[in-house]
N, C-alpha and C. Protein backbone atom coordinates (compact mmCIF):
# COMPACT_ATOMS: atom_id res chain seq x y z
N UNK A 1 0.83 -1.19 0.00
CA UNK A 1 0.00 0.00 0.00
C UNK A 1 0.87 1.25 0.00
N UNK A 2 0.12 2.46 -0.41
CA UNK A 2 0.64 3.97 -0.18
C UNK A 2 0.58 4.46 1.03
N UNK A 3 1.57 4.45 1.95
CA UNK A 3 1.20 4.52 3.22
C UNK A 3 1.96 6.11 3.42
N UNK A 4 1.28 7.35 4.03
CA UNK A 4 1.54 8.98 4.33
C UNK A 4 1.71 8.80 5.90
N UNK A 5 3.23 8.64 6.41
CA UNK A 5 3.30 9.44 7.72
C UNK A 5 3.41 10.57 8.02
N UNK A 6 2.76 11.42 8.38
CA UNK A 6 3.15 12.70 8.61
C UNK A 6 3.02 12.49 10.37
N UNK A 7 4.81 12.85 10.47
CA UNK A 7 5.07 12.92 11.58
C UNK A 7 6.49 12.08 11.65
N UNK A 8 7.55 12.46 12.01
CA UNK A 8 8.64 11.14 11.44
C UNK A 8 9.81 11.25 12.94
N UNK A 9 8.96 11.60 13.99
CA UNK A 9 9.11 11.11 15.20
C UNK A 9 9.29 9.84 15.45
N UNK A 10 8.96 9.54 17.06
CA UNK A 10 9.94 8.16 17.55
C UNK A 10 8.57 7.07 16.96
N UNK A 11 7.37 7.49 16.55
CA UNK A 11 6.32 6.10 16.60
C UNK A 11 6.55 6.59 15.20
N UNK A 12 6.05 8.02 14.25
CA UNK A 12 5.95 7.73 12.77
C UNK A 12 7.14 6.78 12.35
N UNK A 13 8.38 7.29 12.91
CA UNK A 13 9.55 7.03 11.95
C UNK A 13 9.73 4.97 12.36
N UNK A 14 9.60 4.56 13.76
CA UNK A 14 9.45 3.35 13.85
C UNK A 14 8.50 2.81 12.89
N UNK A 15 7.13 2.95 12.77
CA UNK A 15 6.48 2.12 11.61
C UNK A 15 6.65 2.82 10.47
N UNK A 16 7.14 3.18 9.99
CA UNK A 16 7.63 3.64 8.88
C UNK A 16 8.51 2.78 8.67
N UNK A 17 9.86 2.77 9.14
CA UNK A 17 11.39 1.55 9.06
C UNK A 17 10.09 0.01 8.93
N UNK A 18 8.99 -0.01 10.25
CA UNK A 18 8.63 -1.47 9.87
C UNK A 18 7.54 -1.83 8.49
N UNK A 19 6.85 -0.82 8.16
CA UNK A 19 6.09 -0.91 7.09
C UNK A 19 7.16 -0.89 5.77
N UNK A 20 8.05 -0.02 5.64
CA UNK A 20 9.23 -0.23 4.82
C UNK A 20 9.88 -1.82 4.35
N UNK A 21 9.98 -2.61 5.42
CA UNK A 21 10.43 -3.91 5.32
C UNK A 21 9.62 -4.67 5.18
N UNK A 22 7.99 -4.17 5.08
CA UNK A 22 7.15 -5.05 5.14
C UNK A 22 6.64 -4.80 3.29
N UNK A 23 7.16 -4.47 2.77
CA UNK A 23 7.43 -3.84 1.40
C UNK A 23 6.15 -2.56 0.95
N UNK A 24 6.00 -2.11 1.76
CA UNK A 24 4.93 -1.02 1.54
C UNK A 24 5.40 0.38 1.13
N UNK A 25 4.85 0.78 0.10
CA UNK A 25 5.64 2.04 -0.40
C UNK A 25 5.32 3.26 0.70
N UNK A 26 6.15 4.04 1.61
CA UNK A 26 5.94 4.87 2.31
C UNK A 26 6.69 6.19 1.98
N UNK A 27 5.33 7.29 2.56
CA UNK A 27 5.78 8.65 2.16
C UNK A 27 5.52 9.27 3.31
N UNK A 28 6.72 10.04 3.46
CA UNK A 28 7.31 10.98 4.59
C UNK A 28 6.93 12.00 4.71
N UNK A 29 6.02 12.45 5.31
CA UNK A 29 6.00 14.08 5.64
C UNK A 29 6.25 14.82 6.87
N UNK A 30 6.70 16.00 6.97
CA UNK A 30 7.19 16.43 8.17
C UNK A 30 7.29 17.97 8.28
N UNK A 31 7.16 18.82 9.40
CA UNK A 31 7.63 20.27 8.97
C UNK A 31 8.70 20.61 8.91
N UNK A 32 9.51 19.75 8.87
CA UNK A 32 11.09 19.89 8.97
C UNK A 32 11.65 18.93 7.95
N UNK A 33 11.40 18.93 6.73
CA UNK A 33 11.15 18.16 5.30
C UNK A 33 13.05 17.85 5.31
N UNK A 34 13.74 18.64 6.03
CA UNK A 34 15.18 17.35 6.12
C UNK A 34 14.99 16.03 6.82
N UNK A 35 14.41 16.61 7.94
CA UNK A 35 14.24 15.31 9.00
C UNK A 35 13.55 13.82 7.90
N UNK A 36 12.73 14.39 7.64
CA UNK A 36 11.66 13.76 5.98
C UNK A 36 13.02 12.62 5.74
N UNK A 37 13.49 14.12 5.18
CA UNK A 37 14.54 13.04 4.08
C UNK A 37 15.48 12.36 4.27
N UNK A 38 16.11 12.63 5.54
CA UNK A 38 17.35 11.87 6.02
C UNK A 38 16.26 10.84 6.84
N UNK A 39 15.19 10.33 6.76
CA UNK A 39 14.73 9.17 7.28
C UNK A 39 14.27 8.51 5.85
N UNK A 40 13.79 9.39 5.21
CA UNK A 40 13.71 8.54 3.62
C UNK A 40 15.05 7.97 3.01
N UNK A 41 15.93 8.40 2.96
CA UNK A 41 17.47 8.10 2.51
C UNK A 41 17.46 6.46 2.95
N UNK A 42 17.70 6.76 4.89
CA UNK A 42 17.60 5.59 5.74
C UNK A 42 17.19 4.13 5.29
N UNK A 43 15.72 4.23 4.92
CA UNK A 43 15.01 3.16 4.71
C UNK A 43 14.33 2.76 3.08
N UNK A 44 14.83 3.87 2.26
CA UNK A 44 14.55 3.59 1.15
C UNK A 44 12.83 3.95 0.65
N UNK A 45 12.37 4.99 1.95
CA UNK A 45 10.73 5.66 1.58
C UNK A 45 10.54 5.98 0.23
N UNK A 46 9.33 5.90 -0.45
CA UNK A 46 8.78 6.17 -1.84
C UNK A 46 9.47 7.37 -1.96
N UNK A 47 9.02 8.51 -1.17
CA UNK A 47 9.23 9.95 -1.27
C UNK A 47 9.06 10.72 0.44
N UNK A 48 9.67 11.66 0.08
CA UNK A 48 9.19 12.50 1.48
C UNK A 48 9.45 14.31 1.18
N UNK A 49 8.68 14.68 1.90
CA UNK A 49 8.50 16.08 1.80
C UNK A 49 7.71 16.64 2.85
N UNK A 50 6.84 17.77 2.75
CA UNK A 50 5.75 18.47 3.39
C UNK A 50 4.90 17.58 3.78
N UNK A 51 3.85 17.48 5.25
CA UNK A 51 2.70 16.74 5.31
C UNK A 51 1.86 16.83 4.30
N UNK A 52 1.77 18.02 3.52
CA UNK A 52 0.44 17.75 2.62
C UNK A 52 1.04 17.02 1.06
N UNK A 53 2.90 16.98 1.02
CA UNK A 53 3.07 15.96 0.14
C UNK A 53 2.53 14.49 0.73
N UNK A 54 2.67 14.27 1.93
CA UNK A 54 2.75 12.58 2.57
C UNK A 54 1.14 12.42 1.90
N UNK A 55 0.37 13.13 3.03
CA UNK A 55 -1.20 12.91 2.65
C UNK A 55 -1.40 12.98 1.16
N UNK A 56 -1.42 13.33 0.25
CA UNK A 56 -1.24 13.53 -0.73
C UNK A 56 -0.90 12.48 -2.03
N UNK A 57 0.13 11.62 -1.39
CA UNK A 57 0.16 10.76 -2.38
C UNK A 57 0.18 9.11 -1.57
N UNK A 58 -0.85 9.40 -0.55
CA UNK A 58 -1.59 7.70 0.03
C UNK A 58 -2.53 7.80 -0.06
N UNK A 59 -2.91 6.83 0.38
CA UNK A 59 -4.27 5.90 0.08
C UNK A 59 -4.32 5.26 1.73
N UNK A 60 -3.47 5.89 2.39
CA UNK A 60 -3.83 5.31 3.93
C UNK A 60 -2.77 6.42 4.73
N UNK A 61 -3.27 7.19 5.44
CA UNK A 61 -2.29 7.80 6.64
C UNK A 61 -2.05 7.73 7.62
N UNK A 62 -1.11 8.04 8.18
CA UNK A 62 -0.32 7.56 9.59
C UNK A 62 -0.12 9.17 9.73
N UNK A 63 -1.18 9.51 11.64
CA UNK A 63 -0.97 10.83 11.97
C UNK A 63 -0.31 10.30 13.12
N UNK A 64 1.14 10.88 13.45
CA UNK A 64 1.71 10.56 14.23
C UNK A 64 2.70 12.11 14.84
N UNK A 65 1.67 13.07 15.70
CA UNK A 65 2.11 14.16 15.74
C UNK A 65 1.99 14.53 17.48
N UNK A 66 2.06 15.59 18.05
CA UNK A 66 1.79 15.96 19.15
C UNK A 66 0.13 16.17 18.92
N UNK A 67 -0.51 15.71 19.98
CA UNK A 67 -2.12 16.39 19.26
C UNK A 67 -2.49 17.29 19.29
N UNK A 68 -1.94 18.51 19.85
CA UNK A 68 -2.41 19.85 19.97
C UNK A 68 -2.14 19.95 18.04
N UNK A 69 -1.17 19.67 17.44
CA UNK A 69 -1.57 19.75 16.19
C UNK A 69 -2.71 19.34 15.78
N UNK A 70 -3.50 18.65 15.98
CA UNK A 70 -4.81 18.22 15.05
C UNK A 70 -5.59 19.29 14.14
N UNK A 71 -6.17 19.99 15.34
CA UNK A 71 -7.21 21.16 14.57
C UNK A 71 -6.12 21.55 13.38
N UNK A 72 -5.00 22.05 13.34
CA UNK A 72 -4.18 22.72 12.78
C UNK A 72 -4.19 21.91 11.06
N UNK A 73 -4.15 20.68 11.39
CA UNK A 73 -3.47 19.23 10.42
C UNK A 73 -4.68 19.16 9.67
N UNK A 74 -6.22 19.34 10.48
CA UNK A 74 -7.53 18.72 9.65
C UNK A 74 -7.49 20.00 8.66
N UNK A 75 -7.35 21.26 9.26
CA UNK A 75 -7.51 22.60 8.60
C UNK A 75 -6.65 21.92 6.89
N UNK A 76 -5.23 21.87 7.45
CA UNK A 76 -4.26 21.89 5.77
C UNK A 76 -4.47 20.60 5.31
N UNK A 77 -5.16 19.68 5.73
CA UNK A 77 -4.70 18.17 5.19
C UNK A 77 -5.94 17.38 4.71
N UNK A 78 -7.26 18.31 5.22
CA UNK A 78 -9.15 17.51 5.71
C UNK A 78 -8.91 16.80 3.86
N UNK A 79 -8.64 18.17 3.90
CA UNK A 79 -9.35 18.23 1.77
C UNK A 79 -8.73 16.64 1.14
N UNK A 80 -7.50 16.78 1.25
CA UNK A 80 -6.63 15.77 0.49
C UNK A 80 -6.93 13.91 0.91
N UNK A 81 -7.77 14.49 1.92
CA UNK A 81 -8.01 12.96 3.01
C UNK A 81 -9.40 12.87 2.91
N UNK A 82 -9.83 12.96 2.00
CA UNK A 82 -11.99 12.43 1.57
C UNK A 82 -11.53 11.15 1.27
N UNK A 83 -12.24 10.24 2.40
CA UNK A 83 -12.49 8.95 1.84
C UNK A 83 -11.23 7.80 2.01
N UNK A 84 -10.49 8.58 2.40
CA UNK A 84 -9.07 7.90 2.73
C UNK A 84 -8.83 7.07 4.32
N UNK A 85 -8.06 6.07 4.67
CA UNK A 85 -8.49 5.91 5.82
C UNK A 85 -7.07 6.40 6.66
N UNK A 86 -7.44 6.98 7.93
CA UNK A 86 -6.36 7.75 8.72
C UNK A 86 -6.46 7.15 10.16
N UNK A 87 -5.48 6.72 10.29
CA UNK A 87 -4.80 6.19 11.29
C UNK A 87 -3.90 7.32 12.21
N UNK A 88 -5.11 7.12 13.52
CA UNK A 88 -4.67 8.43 14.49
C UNK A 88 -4.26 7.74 15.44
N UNK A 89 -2.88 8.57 15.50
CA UNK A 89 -1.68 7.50 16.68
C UNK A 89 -1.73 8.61 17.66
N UNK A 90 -2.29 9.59 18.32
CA UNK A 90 -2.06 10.51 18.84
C UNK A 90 -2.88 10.50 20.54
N UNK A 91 -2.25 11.22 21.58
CA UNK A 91 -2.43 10.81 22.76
C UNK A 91 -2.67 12.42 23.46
N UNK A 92 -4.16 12.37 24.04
CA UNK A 92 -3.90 14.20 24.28
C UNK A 92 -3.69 14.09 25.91
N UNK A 93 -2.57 14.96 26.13
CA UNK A 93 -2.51 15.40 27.45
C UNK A 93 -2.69 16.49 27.59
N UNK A 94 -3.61 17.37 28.59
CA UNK A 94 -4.19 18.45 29.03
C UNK A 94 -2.86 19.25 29.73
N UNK A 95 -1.78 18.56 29.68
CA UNK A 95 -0.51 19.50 30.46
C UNK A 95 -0.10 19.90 29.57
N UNK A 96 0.57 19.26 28.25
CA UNK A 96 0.94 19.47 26.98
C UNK A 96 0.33 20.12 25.86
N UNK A 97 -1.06 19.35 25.97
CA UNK A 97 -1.86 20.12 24.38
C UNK A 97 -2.82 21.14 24.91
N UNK A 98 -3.17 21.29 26.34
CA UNK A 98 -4.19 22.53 26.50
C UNK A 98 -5.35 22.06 26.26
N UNK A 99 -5.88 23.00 25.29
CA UNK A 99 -7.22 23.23 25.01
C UNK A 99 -7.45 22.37 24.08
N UNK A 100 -6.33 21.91 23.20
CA UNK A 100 -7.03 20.45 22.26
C UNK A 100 -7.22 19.41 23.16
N UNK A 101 -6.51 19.41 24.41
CA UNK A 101 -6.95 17.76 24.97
C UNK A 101 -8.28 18.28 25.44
N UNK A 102 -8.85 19.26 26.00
CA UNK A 102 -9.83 19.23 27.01
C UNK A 102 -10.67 19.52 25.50
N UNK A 103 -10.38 19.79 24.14
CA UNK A 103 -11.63 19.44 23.08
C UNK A 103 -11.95 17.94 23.07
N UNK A 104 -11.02 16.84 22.80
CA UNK A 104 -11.14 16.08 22.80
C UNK A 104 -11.76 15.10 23.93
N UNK A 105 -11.92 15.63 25.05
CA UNK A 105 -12.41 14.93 26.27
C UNK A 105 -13.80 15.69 26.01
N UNK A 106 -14.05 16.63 25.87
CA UNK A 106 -15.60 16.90 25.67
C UNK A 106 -16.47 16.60 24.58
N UNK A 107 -15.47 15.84 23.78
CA UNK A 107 -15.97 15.69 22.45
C UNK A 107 -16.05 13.87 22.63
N UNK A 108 -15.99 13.09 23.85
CA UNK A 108 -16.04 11.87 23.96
C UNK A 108 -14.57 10.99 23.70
N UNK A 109 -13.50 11.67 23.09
CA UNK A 109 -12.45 11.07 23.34
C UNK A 109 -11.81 11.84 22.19
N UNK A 110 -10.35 11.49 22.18
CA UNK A 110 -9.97 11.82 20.89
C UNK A 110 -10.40 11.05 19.60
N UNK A 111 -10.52 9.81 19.59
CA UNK A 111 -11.07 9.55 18.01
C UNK A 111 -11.81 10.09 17.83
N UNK A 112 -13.12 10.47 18.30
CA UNK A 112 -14.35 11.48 17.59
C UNK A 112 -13.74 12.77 17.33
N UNK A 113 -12.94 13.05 18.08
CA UNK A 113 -12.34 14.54 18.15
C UNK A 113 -11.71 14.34 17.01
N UNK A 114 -10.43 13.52 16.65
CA UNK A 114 -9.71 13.53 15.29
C UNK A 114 -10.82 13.28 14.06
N UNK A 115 -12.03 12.80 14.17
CA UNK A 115 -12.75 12.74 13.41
C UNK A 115 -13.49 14.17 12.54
N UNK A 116 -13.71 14.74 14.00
CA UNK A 116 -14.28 16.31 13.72
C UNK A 116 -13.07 17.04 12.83
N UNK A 117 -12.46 16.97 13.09
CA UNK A 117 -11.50 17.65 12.97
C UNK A 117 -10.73 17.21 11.14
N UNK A 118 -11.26 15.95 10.61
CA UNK A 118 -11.09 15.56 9.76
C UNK A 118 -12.46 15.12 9.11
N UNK A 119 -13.18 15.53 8.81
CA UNK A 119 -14.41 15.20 8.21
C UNK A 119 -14.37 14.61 6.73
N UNK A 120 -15.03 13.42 6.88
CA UNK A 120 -14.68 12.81 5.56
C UNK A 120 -13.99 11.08 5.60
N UNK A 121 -12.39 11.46 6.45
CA UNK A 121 -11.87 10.91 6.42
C UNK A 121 -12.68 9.46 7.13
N UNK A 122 -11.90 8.33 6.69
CA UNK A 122 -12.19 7.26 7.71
C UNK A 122 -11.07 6.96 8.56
N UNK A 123 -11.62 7.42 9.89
CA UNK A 123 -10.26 7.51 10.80
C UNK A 123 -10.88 6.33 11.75
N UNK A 124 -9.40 5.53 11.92
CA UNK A 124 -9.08 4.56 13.05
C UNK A 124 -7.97 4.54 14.11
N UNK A 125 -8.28 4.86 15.17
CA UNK A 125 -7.33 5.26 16.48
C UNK A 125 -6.87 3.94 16.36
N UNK A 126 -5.40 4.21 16.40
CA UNK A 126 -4.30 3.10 16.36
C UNK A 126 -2.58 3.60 16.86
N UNK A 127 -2.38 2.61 17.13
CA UNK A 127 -0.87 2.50 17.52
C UNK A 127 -0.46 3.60 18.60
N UNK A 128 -1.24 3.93 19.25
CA UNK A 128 -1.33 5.15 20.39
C UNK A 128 -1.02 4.44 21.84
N UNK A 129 -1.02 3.26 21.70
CA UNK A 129 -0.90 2.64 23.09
C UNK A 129 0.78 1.87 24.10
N UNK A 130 1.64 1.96 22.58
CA UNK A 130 2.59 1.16 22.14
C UNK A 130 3.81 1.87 22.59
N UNK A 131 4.40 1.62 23.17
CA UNK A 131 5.80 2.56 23.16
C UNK A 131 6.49 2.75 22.28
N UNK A 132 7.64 3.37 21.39
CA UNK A 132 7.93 3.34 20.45
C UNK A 132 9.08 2.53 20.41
N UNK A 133 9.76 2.19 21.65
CA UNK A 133 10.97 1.20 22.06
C UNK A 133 10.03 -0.36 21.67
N UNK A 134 9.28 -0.16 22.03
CA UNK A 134 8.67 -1.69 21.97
C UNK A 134 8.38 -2.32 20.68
N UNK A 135 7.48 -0.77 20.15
CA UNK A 135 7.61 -1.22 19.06
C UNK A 135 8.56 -1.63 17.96
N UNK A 136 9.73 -0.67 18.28
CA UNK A 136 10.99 -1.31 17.40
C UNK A 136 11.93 -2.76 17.54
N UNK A 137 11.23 -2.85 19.36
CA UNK A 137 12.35 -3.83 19.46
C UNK A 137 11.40 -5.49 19.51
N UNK A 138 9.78 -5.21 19.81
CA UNK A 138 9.11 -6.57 19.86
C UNK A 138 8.23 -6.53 18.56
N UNK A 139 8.68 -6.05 17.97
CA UNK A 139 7.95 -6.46 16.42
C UNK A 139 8.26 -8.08 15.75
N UNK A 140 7.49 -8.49 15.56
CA UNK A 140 7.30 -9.86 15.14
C UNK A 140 7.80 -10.78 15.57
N UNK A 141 7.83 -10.28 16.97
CA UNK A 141 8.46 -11.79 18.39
C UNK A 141 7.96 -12.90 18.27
N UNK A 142 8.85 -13.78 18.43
CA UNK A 142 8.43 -15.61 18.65
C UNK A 142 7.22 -15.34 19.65
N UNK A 143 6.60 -16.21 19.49
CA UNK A 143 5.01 -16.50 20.56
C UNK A 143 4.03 -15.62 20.27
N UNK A 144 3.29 -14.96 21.43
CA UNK A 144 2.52 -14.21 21.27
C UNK A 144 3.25 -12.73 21.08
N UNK A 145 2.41 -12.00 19.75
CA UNK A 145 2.55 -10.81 19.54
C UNK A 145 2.22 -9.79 20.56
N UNK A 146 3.01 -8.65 20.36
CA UNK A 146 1.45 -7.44 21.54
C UNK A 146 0.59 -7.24 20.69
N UNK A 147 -0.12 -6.72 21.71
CA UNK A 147 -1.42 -6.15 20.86
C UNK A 147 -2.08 -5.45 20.42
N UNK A 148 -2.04 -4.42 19.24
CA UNK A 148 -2.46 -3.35 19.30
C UNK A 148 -4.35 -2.53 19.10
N UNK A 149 -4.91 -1.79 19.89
CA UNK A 149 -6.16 -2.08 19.60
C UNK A 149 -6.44 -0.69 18.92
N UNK A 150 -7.40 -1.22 18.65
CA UNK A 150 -8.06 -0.40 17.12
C UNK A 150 -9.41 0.02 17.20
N UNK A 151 -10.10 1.21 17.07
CA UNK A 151 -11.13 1.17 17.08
C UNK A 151 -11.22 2.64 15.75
N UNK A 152 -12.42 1.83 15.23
CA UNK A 152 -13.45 2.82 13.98
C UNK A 152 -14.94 2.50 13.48
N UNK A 153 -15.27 3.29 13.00
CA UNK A 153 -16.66 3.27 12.87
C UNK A 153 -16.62 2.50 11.46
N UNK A 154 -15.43 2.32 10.31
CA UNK A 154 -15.70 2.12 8.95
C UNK A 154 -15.33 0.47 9.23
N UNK A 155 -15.95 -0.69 8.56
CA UNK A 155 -15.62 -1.51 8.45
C UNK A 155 -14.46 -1.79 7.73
N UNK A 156 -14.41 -1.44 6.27
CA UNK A 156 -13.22 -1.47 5.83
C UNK A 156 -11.71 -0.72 6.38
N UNK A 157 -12.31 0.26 7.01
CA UNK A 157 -10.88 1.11 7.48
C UNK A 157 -10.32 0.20 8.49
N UNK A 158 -11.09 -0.52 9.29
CA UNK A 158 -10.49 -1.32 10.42
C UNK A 158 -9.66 -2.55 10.04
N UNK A 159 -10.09 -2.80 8.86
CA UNK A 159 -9.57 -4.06 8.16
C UNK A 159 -8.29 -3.79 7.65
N UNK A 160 -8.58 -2.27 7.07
CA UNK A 160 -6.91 -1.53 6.52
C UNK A 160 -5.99 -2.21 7.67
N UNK A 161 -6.38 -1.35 8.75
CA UNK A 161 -5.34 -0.92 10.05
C UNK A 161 -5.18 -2.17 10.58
N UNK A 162 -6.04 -3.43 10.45
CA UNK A 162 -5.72 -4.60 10.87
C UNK A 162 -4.36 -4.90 10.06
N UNK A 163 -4.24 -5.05 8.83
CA UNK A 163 -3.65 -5.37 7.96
C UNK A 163 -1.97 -4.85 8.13
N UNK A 164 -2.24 -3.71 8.38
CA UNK A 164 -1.30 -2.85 8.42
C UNK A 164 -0.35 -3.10 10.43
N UNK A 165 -1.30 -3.42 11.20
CA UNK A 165 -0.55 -3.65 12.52
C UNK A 165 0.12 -5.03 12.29
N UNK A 166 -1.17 -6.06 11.51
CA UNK A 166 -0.07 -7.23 11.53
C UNK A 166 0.88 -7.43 11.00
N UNK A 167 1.15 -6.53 9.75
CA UNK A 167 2.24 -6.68 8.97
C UNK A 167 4.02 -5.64 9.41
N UNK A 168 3.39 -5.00 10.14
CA UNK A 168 4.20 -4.22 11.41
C UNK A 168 4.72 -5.31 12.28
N UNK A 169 4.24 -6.28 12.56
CA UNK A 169 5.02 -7.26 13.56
C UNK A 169 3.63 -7.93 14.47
N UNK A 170 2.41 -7.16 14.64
CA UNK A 170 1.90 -6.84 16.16
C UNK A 170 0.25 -7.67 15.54
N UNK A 171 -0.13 -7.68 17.03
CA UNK A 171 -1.15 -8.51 16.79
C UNK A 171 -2.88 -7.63 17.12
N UNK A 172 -3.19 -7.19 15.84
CA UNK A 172 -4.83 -6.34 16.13
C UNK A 172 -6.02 -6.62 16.75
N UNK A 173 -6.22 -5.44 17.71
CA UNK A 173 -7.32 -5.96 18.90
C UNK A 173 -8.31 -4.77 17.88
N UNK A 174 -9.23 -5.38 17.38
CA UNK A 174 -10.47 -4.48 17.21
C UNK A 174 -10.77 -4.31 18.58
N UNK A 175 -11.90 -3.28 18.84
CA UNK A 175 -11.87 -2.66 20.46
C UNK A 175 -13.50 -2.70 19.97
N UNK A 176 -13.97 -1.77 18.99
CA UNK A 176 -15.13 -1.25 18.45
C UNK A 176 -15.58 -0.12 17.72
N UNK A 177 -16.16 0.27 17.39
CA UNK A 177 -16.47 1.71 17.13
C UNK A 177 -15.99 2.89 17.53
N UNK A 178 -15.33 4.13 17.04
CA UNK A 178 -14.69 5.22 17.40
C UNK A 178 -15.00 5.60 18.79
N UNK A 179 -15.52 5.57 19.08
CA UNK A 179 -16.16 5.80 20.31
C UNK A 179 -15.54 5.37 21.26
N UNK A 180 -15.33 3.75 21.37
CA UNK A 180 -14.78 2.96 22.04
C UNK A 180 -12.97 3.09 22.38
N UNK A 181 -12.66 4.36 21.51
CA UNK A 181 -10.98 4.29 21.55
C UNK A 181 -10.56 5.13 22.76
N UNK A 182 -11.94 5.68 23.53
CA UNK A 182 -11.58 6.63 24.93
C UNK A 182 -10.98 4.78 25.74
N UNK A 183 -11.70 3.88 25.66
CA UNK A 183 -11.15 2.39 26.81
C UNK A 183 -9.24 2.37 26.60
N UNK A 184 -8.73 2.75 25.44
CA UNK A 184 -7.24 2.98 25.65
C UNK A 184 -6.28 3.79 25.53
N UNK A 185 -7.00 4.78 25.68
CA UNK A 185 -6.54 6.39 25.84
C UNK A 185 -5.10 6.33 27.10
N UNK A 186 -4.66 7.20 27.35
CA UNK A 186 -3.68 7.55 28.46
C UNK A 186 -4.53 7.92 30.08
N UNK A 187 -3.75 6.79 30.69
CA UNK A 187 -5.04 6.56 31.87
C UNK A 187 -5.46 6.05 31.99
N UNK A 188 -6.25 4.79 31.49
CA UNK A 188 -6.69 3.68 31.14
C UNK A 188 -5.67 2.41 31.84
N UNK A 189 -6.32 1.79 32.09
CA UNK A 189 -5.44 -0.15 32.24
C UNK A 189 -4.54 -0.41 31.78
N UNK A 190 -5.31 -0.56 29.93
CA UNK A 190 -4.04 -0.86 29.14
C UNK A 190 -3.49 0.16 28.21
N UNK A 191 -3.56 1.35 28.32
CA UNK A 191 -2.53 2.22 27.86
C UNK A 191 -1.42 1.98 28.01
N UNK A 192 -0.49 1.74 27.20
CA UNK A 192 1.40 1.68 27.19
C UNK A 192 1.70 0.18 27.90
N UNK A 193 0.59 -0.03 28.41
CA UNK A 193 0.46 -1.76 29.40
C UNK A 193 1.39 -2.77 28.27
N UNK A 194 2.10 -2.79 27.07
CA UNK A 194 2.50 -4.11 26.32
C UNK A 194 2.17 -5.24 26.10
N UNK A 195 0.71 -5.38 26.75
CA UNK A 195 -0.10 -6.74 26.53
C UNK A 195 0.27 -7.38 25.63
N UNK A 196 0.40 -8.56 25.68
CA UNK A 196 0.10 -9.57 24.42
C UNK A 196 -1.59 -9.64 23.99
N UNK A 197 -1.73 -9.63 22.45
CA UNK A 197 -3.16 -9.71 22.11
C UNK A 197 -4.20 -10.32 22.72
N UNK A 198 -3.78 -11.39 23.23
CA UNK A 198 -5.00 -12.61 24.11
C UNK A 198 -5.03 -11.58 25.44
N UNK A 199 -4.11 -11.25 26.00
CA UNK A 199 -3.92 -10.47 27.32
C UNK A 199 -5.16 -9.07 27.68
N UNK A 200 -4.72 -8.73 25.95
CA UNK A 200 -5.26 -7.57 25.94
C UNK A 200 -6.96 -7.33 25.97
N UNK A 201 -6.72 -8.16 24.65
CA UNK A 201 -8.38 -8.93 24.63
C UNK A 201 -9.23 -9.38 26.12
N UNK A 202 -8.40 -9.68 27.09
CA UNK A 202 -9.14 -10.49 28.05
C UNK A 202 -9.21 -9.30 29.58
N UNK A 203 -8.32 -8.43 29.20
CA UNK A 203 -8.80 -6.73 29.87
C UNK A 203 -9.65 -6.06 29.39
N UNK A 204 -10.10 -6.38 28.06
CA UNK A 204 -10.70 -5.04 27.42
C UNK A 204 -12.46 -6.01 27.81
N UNK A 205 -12.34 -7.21 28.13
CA UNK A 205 -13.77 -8.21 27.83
C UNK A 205 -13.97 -7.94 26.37
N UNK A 206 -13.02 -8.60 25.88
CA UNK A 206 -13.39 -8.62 24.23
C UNK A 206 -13.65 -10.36 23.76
């Protein structure tokens, strides 16, 4: 697949290196379009440039930013993302993001919130729970995988992001409906918890 990270931090730039090896063409975006490129060089990315190059030329995105960016990201990026499915890795803290976390808590969590904020898109809260050490270093471990959980309202988008965690290394916990992505928010049980999938599954009563 065409996979758009915008964000090429410690979680974009980790699944990026693992979607890379998993032979998926990936495009880099960043506001600091060197950072872009000396991680595209790295791993051999399709392309990299500006976020609205990343979004721009996928067919699936990876938002992997501070979330006080959001409002900012749906504003330059909503248009280019009709119908596309977006994968929101993002975690709001009210010390850090302010007034976007306390939108997102009044708005029922952040997935609805990244939703508002992206209208159109088919967004699935993902990979927000994961450390980014873990993820680099327990990707496609002997035994049980961790687990990463997922929740969206689109059937097909969930199937994307299934697709896309297992081929990352990790093992996909559908959770439920957007709604349902406040159960692994920051604060929660299994937030950052490293469950293995069965583990995870059997905290969440799935």
């Amino acid at each position: 697949m065409d996979i758009g990270i915008v964000g090429v931090g410690m979680i974009g730039g980790t699944l990026a290196k693992l979607w890379a090896r998993a032979g998926h063409c990936v495009h880099l975006g960043s506001r600091t379009p060197s950072k872009a490129a000396a991680l595209a060089k790295e791993i051999a990315a399709a392309s990299s440039g500006s976020p609205e190059d990343a979004a721009g030329a996928a067919e699936v995105v990876l938002l992997a930013v501070p979330y006080s960016a959001t409002p900012e990201l749906g504003e330059a990026l909503g248009g280019l993302l009709q119908g596309n499915v977006l994968l929101d890795a993002g975690n709001p803290f009210e010390k850090r993001d302010g007034e976007v976390a306390r939108a997102a808590a009044k708005a029922g969590g952040s997935g609805l919130y990244t939703a508002e904020c992206f209208p159109g898109a088919r967004v699935v809260k993902a990979f927000n729970t994961v450390h980014w050490e873990t993820l680099e270093q327990e990707a496609h471990r002997d035994g049980e995988r961790i687990g990463v959980p997922l929740a969206g309202d689109d059937e097909n988008a969930l199937e994307v992001a299934s697709s896309l965690a297992f081929d990352a290394g990790f093992d996909p916990v559908i959770v439920g409906g957007l709604a349902e992505a406040i159960r692994f928010e920051p604060g929660t049980e299994v937030w950052n918890s490293d469950l293995g999938g069965a583990a995870l599954r059997a905290k969440l009563g799935l």
